[in-house]
Each structure stands twice: as structure tokens, then as C-alpha cells.
Protein backbone atom coordinates (compact mmCIF):
# COMPACT_ATOMS: atom_id res chain seq x y z
CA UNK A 1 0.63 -12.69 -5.95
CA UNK A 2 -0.05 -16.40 -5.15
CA UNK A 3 2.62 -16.64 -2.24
CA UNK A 4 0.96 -13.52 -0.34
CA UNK A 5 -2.34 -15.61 -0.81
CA UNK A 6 -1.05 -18.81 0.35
CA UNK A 7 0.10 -16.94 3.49
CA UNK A 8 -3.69 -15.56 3.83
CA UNK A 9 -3.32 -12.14 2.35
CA UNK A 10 -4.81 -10.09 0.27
CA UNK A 11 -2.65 -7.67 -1.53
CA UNK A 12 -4.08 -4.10 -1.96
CA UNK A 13 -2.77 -0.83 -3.61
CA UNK A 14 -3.92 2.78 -2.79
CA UNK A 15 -3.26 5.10 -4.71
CA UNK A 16 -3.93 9.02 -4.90
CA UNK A 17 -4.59 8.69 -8.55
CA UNK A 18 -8.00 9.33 -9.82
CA UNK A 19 -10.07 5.54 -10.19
CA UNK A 20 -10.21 6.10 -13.90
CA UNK A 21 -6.39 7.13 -14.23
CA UNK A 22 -6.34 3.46 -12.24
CA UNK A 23 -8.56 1.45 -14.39
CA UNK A 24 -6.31 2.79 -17.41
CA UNK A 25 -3.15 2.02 -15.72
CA UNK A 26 -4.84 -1.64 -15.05
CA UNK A 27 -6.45 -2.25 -18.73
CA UNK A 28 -2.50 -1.25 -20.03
CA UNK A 29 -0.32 -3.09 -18.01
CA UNK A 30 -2.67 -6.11 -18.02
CA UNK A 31 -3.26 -5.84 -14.15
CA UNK A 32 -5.46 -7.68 -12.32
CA UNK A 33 -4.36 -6.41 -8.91
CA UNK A 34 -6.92 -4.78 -6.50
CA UNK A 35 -6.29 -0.86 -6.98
CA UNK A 36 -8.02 1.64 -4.34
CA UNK A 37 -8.05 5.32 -5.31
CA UNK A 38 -7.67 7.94 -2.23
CA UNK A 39 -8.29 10.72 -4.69
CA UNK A 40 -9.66 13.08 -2.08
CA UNK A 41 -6.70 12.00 0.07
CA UNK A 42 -7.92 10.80 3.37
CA UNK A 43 -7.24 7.34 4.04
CA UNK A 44 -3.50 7.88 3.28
CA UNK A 45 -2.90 10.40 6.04
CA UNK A 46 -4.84 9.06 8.66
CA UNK A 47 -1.69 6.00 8.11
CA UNK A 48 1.46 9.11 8.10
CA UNK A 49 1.75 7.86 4.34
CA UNK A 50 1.33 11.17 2.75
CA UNK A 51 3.93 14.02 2.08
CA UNK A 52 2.58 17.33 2.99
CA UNK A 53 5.60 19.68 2.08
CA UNK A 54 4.81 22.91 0.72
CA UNK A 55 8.08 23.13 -0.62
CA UNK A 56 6.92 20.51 -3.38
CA UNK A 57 5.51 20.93 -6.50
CA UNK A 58 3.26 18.36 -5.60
CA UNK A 59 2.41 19.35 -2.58
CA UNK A 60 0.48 16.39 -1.12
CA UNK A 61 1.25 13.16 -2.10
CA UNK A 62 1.23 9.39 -1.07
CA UNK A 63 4.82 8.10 0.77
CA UNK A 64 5.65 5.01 -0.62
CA UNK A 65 4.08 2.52 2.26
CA UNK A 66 3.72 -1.29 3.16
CA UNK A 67 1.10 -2.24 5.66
CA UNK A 68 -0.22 -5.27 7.08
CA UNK A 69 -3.82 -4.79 9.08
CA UNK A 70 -5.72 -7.82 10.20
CA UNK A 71 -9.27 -8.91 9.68
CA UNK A 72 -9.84 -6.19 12.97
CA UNK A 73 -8.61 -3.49 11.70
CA UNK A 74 -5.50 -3.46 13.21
CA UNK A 75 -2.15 -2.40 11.26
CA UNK A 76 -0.04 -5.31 12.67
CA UNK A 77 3.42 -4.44 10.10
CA UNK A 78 4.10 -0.87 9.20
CA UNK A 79 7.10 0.50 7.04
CA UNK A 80 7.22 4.06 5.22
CA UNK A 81 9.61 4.43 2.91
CA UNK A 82 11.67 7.78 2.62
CA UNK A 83 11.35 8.23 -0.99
CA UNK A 84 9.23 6.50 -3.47
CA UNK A 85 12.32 4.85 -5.27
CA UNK A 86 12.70 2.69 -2.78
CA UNK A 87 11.24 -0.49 -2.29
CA UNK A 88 10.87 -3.72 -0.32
CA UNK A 89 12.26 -6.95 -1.86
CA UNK A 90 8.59 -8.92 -1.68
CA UNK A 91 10.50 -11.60 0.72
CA UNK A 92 10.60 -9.10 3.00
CA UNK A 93 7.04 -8.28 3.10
CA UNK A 94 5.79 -11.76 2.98
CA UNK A 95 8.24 -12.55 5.95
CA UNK A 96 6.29 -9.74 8.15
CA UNK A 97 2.63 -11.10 6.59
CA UNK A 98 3.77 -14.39 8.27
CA UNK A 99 4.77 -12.90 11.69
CA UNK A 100 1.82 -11.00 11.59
CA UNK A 101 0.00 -14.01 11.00
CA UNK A 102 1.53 -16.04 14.27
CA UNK A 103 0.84 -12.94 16.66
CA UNK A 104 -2.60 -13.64 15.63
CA UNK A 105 -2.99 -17.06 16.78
């Protein structure tokens, strides 16, 4: 994702899939994108990114998310999506990365 770069981001996935079920999904689809697995499912609720119905057959699982956090720590862009079809058009994102990116000058 060169353009995220060039705007001084690093583009990170999280996933609630197991880090082998990741590496797997990487080594198929040819992937060289940095993958982190919340297996155990803690780092996605502490964000409001996971879906804790217990009228689901799946129970607990990860919202569809975008977030931009700073060298701090700090989430500077948030946007939950509500349903995992839909997505932001990368423009979008990149848009907020460089907003983000003038509140912290």
C-alpha cells in the first residue's frame, strides 16, 4: 500500500483468526501485508470493534473497523462499520491518515 506509506502509515490488519489460519491466508493469496491475530480477543474490544450478540452463531466476533492511532497511542480516525460487507473506498481512509497527520503538527 505505497500511497498509505508515502503519507507515513503503516497499514495493519487484526484479525480474530488464529496466527496460523493467518500465515495460510498470507502464503495463498501472496500477501505481504502485516496481519495481527487477536485470537484470545482482547485488543478488539477494548476499540468497540467486536460483536458480542448472543443471538449469533458466532457469538463474538471482530466489527469490520478502520483506525488511525499515532506514534502515542492515540486513535486519531475511528469508523466501525455496521456489517462486515461494507467497506471504505481506500481514498477515504488515506484522506483521514492525512488529516490525522496535520492535527499532529
Amino acid at each position: 500500500m505505497p500511497q498509505f506509506e508515502a503519507a507515513g502509515a503503516q497499514v495493519v490488519g487484526v484479525s480474530t483468526d488464529h496466527h496460523l489460519a493467518l500465515a495460510a491466508w498470507q502464503k495463498d493469496q501472496h500477501s505481504k501485508q502485516l496481519l495481527l491475530s487477536d485470537f484470545r480477543r482482547q485488543m478488539l474490544p477494548a476499540y468497540g470493534a467486536m460483536e458480542t450478540n448472543e443471538a449469533s452463531p458466532v457469538y463474538r466476533y471482530a466489527k469490520r473497523a478502520y483506525f488511525i492511532i499515532d506514534k502515542t497511542g492515540t486513535v486519531k480516525y475511528m469508523k466501525i462499520m455496521d456489517s462486515p460487507l461494507n467497506l471504505l473506498e481506500p481514498a477515504e481512509v488515506l484522506a483521514a491518515v492525512k488529516a490525522a497527520n496535520l492535527s499532529m503538527k
